[in-house]
N, C-alpha and C. Protein backbone atom coordinates (compact mmCIF):
# COMPACT_ATOMS: atom_id res chain seq x y z
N UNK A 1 -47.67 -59.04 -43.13
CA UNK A 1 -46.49 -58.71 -42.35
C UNK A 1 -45.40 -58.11 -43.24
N UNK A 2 -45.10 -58.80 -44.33
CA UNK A 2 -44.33 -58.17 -45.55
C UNK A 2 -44.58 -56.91 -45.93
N UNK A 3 -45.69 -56.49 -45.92
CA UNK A 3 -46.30 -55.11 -46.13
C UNK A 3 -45.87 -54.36 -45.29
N UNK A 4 -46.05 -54.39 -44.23
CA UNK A 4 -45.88 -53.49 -42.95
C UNK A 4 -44.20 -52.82 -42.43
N UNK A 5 -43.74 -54.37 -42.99
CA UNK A 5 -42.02 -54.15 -43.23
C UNK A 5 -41.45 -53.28 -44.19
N UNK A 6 -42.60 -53.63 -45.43
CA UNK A 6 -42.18 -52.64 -46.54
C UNK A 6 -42.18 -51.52 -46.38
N UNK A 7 -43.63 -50.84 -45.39
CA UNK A 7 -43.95 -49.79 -45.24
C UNK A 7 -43.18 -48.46 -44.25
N UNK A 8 -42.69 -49.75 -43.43
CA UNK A 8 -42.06 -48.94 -42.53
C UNK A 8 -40.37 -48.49 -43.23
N UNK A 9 -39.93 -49.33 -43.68
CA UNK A 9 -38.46 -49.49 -44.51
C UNK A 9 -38.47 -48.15 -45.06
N UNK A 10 -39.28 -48.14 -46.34
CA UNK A 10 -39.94 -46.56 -46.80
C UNK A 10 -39.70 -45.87 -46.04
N UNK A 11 -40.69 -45.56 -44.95
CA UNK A 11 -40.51 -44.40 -44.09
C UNK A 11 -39.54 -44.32 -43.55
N UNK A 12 -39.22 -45.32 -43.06
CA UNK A 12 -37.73 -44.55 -42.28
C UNK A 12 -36.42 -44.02 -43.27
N UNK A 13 -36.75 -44.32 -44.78
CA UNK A 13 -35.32 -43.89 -45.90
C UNK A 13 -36.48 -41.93 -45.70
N UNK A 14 -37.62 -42.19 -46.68
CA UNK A 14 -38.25 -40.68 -46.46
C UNK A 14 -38.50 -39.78 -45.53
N UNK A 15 -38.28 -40.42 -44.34
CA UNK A 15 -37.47 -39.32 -42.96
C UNK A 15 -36.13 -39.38 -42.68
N UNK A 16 -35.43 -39.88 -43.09
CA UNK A 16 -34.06 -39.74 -42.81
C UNK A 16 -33.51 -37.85 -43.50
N UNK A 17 -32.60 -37.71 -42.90
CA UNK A 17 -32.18 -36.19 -43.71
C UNK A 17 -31.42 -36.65 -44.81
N UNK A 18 -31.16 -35.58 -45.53
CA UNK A 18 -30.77 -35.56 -46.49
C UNK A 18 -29.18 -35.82 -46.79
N UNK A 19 -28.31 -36.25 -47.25
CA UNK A 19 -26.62 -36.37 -46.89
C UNK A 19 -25.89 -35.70 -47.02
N UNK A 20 -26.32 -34.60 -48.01
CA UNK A 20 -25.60 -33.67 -48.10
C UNK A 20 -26.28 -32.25 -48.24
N UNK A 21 -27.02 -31.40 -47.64
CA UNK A 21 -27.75 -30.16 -47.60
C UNK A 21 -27.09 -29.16 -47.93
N UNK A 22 -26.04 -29.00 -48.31
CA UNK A 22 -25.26 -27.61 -48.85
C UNK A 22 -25.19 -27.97 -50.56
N UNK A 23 -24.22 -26.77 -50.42
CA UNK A 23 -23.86 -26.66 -52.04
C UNK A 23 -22.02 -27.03 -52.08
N UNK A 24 -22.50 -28.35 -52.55
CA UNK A 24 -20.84 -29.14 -52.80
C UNK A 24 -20.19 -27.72 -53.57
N UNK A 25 -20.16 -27.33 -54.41
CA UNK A 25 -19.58 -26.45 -55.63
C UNK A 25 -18.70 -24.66 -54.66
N UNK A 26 -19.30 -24.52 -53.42
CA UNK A 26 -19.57 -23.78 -52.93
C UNK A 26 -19.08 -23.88 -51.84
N UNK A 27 -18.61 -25.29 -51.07
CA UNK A 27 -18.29 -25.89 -50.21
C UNK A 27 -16.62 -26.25 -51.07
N UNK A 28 -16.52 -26.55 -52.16
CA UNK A 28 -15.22 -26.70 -52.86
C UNK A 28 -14.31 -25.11 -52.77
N UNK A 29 -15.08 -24.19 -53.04
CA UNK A 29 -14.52 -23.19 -53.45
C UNK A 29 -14.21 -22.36 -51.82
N UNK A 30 -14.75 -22.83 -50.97
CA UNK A 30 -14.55 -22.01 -49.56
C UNK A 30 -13.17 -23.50 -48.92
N UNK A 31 -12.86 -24.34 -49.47
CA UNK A 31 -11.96 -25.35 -48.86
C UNK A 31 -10.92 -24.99 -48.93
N UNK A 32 -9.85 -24.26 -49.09
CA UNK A 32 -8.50 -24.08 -49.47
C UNK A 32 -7.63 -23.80 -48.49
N UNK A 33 -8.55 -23.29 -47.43
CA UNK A 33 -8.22 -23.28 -46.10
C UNK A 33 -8.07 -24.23 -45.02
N UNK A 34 -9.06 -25.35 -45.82
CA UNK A 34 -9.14 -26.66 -44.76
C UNK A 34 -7.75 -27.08 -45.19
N UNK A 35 -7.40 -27.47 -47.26
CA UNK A 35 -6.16 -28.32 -47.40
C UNK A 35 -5.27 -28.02 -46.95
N UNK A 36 -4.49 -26.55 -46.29
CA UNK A 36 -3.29 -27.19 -45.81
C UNK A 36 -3.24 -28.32 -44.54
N UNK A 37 -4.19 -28.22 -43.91
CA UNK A 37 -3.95 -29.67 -42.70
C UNK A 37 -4.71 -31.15 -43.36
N UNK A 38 -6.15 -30.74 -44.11
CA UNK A 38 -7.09 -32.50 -44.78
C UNK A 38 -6.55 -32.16 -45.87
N UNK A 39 -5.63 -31.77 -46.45
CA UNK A 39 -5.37 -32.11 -47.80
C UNK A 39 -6.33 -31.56 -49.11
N UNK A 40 -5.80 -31.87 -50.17
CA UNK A 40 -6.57 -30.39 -51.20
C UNK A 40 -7.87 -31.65 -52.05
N UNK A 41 -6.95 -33.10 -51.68
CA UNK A 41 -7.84 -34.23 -51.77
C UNK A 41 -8.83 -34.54 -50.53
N UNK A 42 -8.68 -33.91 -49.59
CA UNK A 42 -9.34 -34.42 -48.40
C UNK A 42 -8.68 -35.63 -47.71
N UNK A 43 -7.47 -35.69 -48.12
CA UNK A 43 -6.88 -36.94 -47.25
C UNK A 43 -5.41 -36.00 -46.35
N UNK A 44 -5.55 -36.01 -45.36
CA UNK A 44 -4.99 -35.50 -44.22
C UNK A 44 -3.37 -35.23 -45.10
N UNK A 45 -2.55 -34.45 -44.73
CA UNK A 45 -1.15 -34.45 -44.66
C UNK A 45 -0.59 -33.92 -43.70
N UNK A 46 -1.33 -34.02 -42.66
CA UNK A 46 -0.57 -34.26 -40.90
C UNK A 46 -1.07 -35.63 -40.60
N UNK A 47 0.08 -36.18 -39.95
CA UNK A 47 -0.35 -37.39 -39.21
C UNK A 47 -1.08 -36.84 -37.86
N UNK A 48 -2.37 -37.76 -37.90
CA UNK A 48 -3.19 -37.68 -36.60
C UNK A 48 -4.24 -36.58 -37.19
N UNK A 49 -4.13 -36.06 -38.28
CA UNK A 49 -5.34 -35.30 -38.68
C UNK A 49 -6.72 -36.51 -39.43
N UNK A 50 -7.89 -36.00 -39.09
CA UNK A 50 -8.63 -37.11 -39.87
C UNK A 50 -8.47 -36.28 -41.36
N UNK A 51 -9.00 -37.11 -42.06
CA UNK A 51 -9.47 -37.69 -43.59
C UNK A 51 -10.83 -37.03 -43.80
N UNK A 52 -11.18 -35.95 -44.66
CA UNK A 52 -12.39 -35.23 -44.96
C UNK A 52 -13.26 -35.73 -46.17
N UNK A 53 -12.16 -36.52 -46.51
CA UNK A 53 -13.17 -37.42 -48.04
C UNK A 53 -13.38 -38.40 -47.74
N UNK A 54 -15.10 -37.83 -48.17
CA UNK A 54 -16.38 -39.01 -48.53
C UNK A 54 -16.48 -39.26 -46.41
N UNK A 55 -16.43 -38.58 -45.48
CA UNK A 55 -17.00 -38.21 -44.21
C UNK A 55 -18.36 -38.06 -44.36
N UNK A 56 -18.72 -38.61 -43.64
CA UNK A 56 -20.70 -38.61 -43.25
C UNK A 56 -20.66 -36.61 -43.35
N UNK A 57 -21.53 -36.33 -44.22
CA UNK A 57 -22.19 -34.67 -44.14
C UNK A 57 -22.47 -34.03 -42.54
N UNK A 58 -23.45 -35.05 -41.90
CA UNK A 58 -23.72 -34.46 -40.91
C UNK A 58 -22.78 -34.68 -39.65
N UNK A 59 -22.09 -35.46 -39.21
CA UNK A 59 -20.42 -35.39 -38.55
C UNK A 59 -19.53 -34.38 -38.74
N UNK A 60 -19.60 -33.79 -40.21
CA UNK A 60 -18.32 -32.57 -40.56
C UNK A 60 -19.37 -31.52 -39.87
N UNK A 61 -20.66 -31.41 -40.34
CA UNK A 61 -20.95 -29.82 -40.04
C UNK A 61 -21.20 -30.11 -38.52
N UNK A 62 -21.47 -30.82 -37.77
CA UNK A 62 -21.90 -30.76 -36.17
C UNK A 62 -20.36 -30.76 -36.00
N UNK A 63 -19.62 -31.20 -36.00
CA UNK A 63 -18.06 -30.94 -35.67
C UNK A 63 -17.61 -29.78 -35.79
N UNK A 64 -18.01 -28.84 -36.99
CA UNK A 64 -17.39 -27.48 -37.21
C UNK A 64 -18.49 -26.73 -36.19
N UNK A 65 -19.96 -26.87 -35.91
CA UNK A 65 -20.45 -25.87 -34.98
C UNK A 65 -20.07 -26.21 -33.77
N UNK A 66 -19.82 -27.53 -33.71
CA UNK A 66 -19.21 -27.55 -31.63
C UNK A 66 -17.65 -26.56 -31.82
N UNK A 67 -16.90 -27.32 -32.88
CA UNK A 67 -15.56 -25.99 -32.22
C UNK A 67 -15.89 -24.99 -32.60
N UNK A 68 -17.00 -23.78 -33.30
CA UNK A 68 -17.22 -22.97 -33.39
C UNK A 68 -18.20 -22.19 -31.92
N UNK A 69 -18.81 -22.89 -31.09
CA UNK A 69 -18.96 -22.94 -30.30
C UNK A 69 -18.55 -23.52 -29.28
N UNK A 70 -17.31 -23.69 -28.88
CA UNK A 70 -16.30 -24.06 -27.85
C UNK A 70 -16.82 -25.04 -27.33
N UNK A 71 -17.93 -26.65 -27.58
CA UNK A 71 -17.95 -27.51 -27.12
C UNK A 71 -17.12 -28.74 -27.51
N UNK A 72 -16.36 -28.21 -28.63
CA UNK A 72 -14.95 -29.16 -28.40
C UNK A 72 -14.08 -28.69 -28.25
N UNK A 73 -13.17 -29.41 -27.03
CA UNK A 73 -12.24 -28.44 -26.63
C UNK A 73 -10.51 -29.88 -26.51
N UNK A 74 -10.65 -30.75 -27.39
CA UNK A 74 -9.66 -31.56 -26.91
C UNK A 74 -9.16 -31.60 -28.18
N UNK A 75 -8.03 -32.69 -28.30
CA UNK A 75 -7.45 -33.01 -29.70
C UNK A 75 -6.57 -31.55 -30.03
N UNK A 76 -7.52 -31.02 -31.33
CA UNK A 76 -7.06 -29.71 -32.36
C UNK A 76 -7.78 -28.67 -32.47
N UNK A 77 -8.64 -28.84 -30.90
CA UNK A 77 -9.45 -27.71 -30.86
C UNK A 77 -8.82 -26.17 -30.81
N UNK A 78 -7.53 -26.57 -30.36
CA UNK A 78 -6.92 -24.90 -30.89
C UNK A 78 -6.84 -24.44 -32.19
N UNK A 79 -6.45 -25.64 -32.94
CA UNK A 79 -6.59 -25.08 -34.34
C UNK A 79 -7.80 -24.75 -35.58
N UNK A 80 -8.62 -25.71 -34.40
CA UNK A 80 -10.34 -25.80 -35.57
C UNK A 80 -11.03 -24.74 -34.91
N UNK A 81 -10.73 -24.16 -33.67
CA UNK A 81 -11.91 -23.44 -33.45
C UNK A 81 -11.99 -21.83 -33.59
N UNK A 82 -10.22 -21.55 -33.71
CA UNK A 82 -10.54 -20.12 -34.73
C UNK A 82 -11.02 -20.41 -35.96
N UNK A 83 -10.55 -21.44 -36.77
CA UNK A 83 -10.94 -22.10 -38.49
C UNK A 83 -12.64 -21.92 -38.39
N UNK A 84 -13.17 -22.60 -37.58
CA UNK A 84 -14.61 -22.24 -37.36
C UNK A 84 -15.57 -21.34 -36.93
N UNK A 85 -14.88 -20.42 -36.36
CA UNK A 85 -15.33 -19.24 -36.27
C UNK A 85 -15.52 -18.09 -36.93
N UNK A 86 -14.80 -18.61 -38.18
CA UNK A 86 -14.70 -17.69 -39.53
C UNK A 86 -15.77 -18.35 -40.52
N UNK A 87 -16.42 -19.36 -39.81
CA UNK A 87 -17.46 -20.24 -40.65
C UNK A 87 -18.58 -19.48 -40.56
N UNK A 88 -19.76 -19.56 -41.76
CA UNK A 88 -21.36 -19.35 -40.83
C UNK A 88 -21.59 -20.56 -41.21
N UNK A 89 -23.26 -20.71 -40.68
CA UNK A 89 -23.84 -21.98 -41.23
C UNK A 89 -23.92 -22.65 -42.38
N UNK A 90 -24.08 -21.75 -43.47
CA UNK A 90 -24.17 -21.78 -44.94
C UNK A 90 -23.09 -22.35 -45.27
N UNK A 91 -21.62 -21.86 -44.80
CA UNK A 91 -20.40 -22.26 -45.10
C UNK A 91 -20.39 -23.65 -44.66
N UNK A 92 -20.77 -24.17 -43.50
CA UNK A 92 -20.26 -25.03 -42.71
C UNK A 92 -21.21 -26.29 -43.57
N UNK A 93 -22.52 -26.37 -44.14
CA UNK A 93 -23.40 -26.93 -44.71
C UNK A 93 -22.47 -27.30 -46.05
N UNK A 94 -22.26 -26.43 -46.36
CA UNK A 94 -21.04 -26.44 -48.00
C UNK A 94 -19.91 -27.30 -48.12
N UNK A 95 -19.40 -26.89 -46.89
CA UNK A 95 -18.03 -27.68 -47.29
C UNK A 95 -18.49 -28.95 -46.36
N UNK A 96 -19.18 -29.60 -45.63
CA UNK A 96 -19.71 -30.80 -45.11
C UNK A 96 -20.38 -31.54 -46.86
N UNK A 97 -20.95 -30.89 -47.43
CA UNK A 97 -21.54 -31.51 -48.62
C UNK A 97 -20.25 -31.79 -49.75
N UNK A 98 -19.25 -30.86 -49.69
CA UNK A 98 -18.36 -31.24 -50.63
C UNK A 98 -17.54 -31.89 -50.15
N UNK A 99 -16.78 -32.13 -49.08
CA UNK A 99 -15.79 -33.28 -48.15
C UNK A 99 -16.99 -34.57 -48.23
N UNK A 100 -18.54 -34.52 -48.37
CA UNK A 100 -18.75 -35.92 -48.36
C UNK A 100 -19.30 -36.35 -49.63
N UNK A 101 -19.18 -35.71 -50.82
CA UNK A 101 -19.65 -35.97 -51.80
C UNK A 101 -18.09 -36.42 -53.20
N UNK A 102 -17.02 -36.28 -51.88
CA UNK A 102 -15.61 -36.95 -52.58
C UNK A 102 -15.69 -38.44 -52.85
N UNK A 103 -15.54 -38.85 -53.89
CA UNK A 103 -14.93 -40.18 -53.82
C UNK A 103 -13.45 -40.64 -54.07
C-alpha cells in the first residue's frame, strides 16, 4: 500500500506543469511597464492593486490572456486590457516567470 502511495505521489509532482515556463531574465526586462501600478519590486503602489511578487506563474499568465482577450471585464480591466494587448504569449510566459520567481 506504501508503494502505491509512493507511486502515485511521484506521478502526480511529474505531471504537474512546470512553475515557471518563460524566461524570468526576459520577463524582468519587458516589466517596467507593469511597475508603475505592481511596483518595480512587484509590491503594488496603488492601493487595491494586487502584489506580483512570488504570484503562482500560471494565475499571472491566464490573467494577462483573459484581459487580453476581453474575458475579464471587472475591477482594472480598463487598465490591464490595453497593457495586455501589447502582450504576446512569449511575453506573457516571461513576465509570469519573473513576478513568480521574486522573493
Amino acid at each position: 500500500m506504501k508503494k502505491i502511495i509512493g507511486l502515485a505521489f511521484v506521478a502526480l509532482f511529474a505531471s504537474a506543469p512546470t512553475l515557471a515556463a518563460g524566461d524570468a531574465a526576459a520577463g524582468k526586462a519587458k516589466s517596467a511597464i507593469c511597475a508603475s501600478c505592481h511596483g518595480a519590486d512587484g509590491i503594488a503602489v496603488i492601493p487595491g492593486y494586487p502584489n506580483l511578487k512570488g504570484q503562482n506563474a500560471q494565475y499571472i499568465e491566464s490573467s494577462l490572456k483573459a484581459y487580453k482577450n476581453k474575458q475579464r471585464s471587472g475591477g482594472n480591466s480598463a487598465v490591464m486590457q490595453p497593457m495586455a494587448a501589447m502582450l504576446n504569449d512569449a511575453d506573457m510566459a516571461n513576465l509570469a516567470a519573473y513576478y513568480s520567481t521574486m522573493k
